[in-house]
C-alpha atoms as a PDB file:
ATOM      1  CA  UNK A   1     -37.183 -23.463   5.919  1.00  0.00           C
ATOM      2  CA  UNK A   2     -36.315 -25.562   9.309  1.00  0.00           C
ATOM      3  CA  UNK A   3     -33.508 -23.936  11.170  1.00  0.00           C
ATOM      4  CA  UNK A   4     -31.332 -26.939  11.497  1.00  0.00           C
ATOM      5  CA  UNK A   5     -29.378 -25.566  14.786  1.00  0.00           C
ATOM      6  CA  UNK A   6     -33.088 -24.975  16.402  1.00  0.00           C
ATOM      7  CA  UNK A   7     -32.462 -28.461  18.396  1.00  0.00           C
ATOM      8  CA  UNK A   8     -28.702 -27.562  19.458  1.00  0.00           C
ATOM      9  CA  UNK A   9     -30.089 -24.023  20.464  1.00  0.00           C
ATOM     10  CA  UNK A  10     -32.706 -25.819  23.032  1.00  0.00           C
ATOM     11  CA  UNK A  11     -30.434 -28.172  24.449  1.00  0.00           C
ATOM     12  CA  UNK A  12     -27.233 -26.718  25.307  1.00  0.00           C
ATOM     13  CA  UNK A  13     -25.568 -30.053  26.849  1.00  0.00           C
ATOM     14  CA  UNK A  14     -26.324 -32.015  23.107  1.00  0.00           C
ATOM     15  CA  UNK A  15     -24.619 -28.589  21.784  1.00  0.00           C
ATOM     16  CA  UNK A  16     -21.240 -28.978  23.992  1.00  0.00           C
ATOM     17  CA  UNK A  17     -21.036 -32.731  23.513  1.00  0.00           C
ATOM     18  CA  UNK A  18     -22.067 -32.297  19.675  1.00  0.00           C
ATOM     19  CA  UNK A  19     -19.198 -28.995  19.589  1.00  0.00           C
ATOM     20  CA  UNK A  20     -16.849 -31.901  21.366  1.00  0.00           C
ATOM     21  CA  UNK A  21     -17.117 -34.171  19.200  1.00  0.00           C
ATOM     22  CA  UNK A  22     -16.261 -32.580  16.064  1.00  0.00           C
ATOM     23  CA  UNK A  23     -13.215 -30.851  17.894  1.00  0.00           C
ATOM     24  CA  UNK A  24     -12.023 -34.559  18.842  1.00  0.00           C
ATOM     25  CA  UNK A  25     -12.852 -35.740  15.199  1.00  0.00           C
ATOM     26  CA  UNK A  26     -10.584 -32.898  13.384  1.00  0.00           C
ATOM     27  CA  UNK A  27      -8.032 -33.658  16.271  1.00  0.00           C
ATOM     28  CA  UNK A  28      -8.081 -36.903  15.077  1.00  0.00           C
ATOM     29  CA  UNK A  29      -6.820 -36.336  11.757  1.00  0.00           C
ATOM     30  CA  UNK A  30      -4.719 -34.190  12.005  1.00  0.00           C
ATOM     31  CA  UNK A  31      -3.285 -37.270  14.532  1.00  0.00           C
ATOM     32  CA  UNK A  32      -3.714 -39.411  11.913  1.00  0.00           C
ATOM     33  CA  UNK A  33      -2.142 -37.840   9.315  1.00  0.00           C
ATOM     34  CA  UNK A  34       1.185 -37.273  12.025  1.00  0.00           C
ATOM     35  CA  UNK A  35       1.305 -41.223  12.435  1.00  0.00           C
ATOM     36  CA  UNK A  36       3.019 -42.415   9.578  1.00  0.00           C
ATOM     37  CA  UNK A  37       6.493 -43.733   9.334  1.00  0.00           C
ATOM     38  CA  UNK A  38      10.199 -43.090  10.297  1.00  0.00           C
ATOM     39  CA  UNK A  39       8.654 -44.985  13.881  1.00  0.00           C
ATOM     40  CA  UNK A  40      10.967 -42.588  16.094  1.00  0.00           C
ATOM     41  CA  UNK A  41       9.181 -39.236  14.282  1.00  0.00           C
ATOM     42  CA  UNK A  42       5.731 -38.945  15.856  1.00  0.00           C
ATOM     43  CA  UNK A  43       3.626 -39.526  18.827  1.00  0.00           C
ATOM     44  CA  UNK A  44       3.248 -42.741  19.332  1.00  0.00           C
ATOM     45  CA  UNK A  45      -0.333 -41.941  20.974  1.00  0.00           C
ATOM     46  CA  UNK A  46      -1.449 -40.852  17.673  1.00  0.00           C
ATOM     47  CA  UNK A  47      -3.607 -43.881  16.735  1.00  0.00           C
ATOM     48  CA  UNK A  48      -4.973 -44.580  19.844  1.00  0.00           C
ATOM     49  CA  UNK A  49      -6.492 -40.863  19.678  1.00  0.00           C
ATOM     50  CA  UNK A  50      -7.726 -41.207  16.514  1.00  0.00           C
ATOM     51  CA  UNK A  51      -9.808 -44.167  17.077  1.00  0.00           C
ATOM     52  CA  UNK A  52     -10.703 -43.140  20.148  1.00  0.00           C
ATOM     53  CA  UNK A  53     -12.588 -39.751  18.513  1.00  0.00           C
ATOM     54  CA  UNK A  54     -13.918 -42.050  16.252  1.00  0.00           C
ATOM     55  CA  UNK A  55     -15.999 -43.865  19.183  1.00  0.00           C
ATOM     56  CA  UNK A  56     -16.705 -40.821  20.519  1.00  0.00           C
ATOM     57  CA  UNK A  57     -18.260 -39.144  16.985  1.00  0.00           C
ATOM     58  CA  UNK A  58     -19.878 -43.060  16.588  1.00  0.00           C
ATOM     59  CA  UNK A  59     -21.568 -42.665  19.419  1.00  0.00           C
ATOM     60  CA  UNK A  60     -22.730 -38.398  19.789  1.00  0.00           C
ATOM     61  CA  UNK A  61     -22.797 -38.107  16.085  1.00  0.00           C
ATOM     62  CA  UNK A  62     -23.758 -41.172  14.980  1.00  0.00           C
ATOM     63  CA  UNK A  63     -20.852 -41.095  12.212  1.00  0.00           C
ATOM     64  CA  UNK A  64     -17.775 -42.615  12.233  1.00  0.00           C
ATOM     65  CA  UNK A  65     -15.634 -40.382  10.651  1.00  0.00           C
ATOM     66  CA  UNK A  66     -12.434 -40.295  10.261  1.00  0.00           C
ATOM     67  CA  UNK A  67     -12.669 -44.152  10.835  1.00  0.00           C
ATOM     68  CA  UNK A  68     -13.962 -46.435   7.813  1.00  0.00           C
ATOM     69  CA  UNK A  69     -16.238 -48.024  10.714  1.00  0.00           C
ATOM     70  CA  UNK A  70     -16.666 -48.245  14.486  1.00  0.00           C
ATOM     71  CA  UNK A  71     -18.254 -50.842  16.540  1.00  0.00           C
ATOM     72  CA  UNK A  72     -19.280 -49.685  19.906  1.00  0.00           C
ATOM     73  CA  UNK A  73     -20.528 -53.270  21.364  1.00  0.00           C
ATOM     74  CA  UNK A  74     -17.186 -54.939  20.264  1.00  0.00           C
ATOM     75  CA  UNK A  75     -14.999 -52.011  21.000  1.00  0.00           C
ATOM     76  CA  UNK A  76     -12.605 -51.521  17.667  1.00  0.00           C
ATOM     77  CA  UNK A  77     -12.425 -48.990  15.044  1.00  0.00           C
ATOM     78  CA  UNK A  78     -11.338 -49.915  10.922  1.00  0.00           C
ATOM     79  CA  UNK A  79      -9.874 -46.811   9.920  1.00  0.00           C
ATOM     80  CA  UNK A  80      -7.467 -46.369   6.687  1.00  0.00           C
ATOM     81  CA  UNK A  81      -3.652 -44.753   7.364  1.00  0.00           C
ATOM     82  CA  UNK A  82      -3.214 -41.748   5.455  1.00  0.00           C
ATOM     83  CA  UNK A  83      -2.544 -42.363   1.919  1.00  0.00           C
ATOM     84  CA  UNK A  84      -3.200 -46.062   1.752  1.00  0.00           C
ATOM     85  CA  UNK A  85      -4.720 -47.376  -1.507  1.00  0.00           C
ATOM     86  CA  UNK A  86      -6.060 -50.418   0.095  1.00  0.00           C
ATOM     87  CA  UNK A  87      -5.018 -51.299   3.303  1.00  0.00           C
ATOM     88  CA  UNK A  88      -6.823 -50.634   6.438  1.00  0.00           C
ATOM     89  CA  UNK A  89      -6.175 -51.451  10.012  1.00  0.00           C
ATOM     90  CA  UNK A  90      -8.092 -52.546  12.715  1.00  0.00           C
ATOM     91  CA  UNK A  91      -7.918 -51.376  16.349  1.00  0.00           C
ATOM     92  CA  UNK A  92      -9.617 -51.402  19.535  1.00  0.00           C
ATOM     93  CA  UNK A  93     -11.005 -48.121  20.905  1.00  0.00           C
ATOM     94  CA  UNK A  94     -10.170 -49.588  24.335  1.00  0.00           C
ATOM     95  CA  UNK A  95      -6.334 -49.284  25.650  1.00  0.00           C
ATOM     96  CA  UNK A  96      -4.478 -52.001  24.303  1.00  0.00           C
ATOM     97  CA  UNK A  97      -1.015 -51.723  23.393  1.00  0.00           C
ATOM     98  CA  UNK A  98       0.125 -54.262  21.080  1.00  0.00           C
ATOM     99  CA  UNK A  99       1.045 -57.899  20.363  1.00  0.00           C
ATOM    100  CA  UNK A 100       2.552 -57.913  24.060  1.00  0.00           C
ATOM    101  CA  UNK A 101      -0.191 -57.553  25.975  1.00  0.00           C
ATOM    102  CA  UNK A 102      -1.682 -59.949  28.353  1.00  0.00           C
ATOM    103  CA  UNK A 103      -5.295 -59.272  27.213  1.00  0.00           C
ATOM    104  CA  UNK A 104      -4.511 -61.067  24.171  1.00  0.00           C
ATOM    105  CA  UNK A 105      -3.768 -64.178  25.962  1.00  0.00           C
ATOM    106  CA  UNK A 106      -6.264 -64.108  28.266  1.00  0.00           C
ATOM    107  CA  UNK A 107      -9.215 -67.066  28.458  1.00  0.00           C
ATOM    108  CA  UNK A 108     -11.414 -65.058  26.896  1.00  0.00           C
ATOM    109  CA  UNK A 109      -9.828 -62.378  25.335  1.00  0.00           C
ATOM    110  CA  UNK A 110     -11.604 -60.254  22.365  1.00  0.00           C
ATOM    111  CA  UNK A 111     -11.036 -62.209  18.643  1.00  0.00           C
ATOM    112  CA  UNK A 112      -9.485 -59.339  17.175  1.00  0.00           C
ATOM    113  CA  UNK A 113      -7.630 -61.190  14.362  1.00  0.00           C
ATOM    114  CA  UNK A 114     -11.468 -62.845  13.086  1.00  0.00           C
ATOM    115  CA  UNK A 115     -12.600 -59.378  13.221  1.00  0.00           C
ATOM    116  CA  UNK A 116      -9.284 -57.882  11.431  1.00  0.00           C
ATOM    117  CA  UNK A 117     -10.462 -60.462   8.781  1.00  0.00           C
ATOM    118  CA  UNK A 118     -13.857 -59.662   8.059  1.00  0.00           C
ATOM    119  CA  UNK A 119     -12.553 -56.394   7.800  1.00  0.00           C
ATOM    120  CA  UNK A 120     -10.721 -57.263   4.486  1.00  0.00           C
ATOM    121  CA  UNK A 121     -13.565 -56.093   2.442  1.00  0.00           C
ATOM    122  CA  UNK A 122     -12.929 -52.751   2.329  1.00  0.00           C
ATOM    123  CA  UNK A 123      -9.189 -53.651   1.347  1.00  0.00           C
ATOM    124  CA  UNK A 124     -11.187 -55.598  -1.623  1.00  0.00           C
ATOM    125  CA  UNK A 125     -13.574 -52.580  -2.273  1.00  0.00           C
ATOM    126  CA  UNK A 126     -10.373 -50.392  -2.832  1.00  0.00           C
ATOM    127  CA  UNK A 127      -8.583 -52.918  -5.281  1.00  0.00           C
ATOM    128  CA  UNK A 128      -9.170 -52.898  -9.645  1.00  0.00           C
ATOM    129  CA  UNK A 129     -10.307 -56.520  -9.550  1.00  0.00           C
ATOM    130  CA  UNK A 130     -10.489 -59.186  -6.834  1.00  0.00           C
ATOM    131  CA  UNK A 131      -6.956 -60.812  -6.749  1.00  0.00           C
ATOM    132  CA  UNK A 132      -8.252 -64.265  -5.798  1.00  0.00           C
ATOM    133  CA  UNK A 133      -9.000 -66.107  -2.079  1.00  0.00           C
ATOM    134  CA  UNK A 134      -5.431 -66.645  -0.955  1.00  0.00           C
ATOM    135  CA  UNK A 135      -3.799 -63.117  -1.408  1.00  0.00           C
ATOM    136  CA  UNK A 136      -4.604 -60.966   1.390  1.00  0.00           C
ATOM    137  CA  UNK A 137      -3.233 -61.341   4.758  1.00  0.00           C
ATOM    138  CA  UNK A 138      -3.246 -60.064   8.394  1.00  0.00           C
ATOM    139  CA  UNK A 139       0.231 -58.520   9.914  1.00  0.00           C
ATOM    140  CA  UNK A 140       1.146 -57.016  13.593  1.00  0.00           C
ATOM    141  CA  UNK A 141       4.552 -55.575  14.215  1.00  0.00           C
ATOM    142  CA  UNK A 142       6.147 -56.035  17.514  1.00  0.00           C
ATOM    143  CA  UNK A 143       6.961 -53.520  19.586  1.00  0.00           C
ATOM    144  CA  UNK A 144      10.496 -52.617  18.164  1.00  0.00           C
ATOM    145  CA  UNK A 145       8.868 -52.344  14.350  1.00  0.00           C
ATOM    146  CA  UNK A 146       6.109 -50.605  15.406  1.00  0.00           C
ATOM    147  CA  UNK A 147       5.129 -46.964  14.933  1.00  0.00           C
ATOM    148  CA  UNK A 148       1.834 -46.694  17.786  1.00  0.00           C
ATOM    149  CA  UNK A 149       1.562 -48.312  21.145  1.00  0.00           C
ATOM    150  CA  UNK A 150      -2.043 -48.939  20.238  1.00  0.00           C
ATOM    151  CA  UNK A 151      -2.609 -52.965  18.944  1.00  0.00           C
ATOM    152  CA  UNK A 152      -3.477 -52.714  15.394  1.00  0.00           C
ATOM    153  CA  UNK A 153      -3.758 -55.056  12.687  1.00  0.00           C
ATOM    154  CA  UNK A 154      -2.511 -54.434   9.369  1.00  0.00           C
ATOM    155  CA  UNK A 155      -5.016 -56.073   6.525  1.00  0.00           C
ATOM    156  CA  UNK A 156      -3.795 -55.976   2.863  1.00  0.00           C
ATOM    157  CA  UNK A 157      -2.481 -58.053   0.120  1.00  0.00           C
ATOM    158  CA  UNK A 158       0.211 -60.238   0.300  1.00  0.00           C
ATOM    159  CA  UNK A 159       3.444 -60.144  -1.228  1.00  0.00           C
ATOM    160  CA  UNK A 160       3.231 -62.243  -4.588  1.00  0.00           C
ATOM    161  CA  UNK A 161       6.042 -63.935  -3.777  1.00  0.00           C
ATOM    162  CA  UNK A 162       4.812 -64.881   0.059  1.00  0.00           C
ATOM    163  CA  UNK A 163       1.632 -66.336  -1.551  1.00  0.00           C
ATOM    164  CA  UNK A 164       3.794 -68.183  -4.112  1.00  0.00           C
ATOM    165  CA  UNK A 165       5.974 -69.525  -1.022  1.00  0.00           C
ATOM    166  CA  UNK A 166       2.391 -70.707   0.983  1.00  0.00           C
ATOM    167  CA  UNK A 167       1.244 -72.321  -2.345  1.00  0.00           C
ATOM    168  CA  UNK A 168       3.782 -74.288  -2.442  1.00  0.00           C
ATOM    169  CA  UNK A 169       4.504 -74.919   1.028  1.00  0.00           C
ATOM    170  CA  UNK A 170       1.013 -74.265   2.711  1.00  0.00           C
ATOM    171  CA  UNK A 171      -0.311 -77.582   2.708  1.00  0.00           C
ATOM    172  CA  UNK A 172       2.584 -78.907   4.113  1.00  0.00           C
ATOM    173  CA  UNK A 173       2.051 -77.105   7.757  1.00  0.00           C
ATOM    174  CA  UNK A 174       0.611 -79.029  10.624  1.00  0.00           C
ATOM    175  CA  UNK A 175      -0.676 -78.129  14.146  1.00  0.00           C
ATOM    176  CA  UNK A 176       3.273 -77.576  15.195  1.00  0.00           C
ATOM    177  CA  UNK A 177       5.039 -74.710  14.930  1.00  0.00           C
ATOM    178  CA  UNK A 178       8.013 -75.201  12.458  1.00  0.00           C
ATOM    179  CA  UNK A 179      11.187 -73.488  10.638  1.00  0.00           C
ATOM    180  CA  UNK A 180       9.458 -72.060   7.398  1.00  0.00           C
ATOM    181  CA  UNK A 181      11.210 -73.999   4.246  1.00  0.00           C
ATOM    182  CA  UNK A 182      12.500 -70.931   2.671  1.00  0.00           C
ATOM    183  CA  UNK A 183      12.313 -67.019   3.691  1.00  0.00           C
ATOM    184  CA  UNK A 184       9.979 -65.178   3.495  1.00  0.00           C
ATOM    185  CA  UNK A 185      10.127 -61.316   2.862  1.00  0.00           C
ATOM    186  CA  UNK A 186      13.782 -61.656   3.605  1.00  0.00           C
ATOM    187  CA  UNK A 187      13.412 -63.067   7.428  1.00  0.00           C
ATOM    188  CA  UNK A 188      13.337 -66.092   8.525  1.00  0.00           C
ATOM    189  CA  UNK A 189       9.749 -67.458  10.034  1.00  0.00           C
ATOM    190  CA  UNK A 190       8.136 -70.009  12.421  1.00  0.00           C
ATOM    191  CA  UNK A 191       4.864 -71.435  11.577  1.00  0.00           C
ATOM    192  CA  UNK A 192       1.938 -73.490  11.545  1.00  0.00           C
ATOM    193  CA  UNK A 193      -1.768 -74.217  10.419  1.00  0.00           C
ATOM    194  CA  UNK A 194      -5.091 -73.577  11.908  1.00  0.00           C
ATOM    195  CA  UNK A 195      -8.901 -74.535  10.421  1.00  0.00           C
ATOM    196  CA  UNK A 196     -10.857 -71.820   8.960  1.00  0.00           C
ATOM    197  CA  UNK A 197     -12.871 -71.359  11.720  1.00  0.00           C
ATOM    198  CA  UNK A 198     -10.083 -71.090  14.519  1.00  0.00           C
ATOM    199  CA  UNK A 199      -8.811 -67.428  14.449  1.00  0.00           C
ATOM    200  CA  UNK A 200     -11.777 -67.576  16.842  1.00  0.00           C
ATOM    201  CA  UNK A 201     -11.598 -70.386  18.344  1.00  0.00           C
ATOM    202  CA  UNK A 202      -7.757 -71.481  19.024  1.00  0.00           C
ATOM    203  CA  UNK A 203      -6.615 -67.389  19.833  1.00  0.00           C
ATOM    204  CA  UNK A 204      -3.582 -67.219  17.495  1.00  0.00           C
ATOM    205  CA  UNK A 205      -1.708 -64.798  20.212  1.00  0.00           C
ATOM    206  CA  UNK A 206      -1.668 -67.577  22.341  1.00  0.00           C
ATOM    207  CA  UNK A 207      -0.860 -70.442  20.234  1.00  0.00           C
ATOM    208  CA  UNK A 208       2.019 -67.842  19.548  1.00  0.00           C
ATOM    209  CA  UNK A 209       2.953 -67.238  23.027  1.00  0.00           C
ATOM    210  CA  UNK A 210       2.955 -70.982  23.781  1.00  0.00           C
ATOM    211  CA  UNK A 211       4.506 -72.457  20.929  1.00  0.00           C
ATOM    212  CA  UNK A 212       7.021 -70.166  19.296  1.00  0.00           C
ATOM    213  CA  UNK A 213      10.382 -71.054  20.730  1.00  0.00           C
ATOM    214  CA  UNK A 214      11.113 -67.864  23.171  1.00  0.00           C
ATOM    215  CA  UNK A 215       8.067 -66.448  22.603  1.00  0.00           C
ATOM    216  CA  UNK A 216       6.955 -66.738  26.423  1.00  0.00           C
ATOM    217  CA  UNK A 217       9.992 -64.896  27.324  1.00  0.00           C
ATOM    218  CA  UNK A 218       8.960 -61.545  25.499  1.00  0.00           C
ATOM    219  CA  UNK A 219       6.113 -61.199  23.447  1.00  0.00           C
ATOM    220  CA  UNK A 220       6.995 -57.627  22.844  1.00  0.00           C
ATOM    221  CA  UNK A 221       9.713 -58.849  20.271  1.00  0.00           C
ATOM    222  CA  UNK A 222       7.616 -61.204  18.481  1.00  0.00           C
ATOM    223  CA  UNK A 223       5.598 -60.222  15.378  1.00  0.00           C
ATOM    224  CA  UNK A 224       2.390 -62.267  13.754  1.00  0.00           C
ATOM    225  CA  UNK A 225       1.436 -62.925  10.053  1.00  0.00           C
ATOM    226  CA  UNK A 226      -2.242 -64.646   9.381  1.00  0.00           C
ATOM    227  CA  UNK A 227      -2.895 -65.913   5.644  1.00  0.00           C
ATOM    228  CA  UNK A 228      -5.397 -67.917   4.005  1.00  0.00           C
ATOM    229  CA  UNK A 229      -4.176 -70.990   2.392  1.00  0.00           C
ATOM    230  CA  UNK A 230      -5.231 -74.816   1.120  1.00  0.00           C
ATOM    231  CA  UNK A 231      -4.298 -76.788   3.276  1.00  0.00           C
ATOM    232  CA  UNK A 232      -4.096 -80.860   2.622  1.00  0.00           C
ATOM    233  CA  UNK A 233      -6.949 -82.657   0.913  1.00  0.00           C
ATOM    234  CA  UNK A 234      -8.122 -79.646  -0.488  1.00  0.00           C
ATOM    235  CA  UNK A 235      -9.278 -77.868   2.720  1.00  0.00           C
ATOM    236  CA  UNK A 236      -9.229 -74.164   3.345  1.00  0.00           C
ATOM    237  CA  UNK A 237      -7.613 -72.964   6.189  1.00  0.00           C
ATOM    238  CA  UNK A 238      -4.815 -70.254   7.729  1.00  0.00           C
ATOM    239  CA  UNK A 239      -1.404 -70.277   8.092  1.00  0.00           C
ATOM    240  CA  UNK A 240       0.155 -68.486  11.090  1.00  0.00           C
ATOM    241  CA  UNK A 241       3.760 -67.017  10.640  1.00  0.00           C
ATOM    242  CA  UNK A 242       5.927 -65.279  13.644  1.00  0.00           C
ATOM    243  CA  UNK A 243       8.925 -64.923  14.322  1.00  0.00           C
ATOM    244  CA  UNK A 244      11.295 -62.954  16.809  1.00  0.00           C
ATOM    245  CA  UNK A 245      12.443 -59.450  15.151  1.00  0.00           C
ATOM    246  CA  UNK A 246      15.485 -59.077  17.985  1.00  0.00           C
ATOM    247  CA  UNK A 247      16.977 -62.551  17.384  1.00  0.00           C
ATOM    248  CA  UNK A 248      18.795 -61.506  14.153  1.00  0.00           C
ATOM    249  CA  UNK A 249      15.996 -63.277  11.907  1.00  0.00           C
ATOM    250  CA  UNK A 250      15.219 -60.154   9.501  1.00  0.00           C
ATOM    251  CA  UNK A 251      11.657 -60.571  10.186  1.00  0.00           C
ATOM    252  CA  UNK A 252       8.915 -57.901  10.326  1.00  0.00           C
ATOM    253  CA  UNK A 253       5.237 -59.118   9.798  1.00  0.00           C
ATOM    254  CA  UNK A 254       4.797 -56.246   7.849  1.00  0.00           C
ATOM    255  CA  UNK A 255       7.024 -56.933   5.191  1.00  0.00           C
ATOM    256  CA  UNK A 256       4.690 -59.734   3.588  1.00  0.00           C
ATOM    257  CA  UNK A 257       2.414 -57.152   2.894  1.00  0.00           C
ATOM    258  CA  UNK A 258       2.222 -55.511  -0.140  1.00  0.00           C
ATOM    259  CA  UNK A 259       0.874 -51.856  -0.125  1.00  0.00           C
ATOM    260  CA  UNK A 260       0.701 -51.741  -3.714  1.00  0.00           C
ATOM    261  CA  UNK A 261      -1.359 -54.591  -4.132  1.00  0.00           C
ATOM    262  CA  UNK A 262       0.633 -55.888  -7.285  1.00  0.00           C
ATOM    263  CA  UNK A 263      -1.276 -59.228  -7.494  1.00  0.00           C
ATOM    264  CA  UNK A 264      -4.239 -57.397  -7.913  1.00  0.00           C
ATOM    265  CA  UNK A 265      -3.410 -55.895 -11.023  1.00  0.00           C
ATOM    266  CA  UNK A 266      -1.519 -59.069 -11.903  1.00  0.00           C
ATOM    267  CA  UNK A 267      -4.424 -60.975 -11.830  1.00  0.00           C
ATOM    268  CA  UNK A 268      -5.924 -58.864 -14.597  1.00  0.00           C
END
């Protein structure tokens, strides 16, 4: 029988980084598993560990544990928060803090919301039946709702009654930013459309930080909601709701998720 340490026992250095790297991956759940809500209760470093032990088992250990995937070339992580049924979030393994920094609105800043999207399978792979096109959504908290100082993107279902609201209302949004008809979630919500192909190419952060009315002032207090809807004549597209969670609005992007996935099982 092969000794399967044999190679570890020749080469010491692929034994210490190899020994590393599983010390940083059980580090990182235990830092997992000490990031989850009242915000003010745990390190808010926690996430931004995690997925950084991820890249570094990725790449010594060819694994990506505890992270549902890693991509090295695009630098972000998909990794589930302990017990979630569905929804997973996606972060860079590089230092980025959240919705309020400048990397996001840079010229050519990474397209983390397209990538938060394609993400959405393994939301779908977790779910009893596939709750239709328009029910999942994207979410990032601002920094007063948030629980990590590392960016990450909530993807999940929607609330039923959000994708009831952008039925009705969805395919009346143009390419301005406007007062939502009704509330959403309880808050009160800017938005506007995009194309289907333009969480790449338009950078929602910026059309955020350019459009929504105080926006440029402080990002930090703004949060962002991406959903899929049909927009006029039939053609698919996204809406994109913000809204400032200081200026007495009730808003938290959050809140239009639903962690329970209810229109999943409705839809059965």
């Amino acid at each position: 029988m092969r000794d399967p340490f044999a190679l570890l026992r020749r080469q010491p250095r692929l034994a210490r980084r190899t020994l590393a790297a599983l010390i940083a991956v059980g580090a990182a759940v235990a830092s997992v598993f000490g990031a989850i809500e009242p915000i003010e209760a745990h390190d808010r470093s926690a996430l931004g560990t995690a997925v950084r032990s991820c890249w570094v088992a990725k790449k010594t250990l060819h694994t990506s544990f505890p992270c549902l995937s890693v991509s090295t070339e695009d630098q972000t992580a998909v990794i589930r928060p302990p017990l979630a049924k569905s929804e997973v979030l996606l972060v860079p393994t590089i230092p980025v803090t959240g919705i309020e920094s400048p990397l996001l609105v840079e010229k050519n800043a990474p397209d983390y919301l397209a990538e938060a999207w394609a993400a959405r399978g393994y939301v779908l792979a977790a779910l009893p039946r596939d709750p239709g096109p328009n029910a999942l959504g994207l979410a990032v908290n601002s920094l007063p709702t948030r629980s990590q100082d590392r960016l990450h993107i909530h993807v999940d279902c929607l609330q039923p009654r959000v994708v009831a609201a952008l039925a009705r209302y969805g395919g009346r949004l143009g390419s301005n930013w406007t007062r939502f008809p009704v509330p959403l979630g309880g808050g009160r919500y800017y938005a506007r459309a995009i194309g289907e192909n333009d969480l790449v190419a338009r950078n929602p952060f910026r059309l955020v930080a350019t459009g929504v009315p105080g926006a440029a002032r402080d990002m930090a207090d703004m949060t962002l909601v991406v959903a899929p809807i049909t927009r006029a004549g039939g053609r698919t597209g996204f809406a994109l709701i913000a809204a400032n969670t200081e200026d007495g609005s009730h808003a938290m992007g959050e809140n239009l998720l639903d962690h329970t996935c209810r229109i999943a099982r409705d839809a059965g």
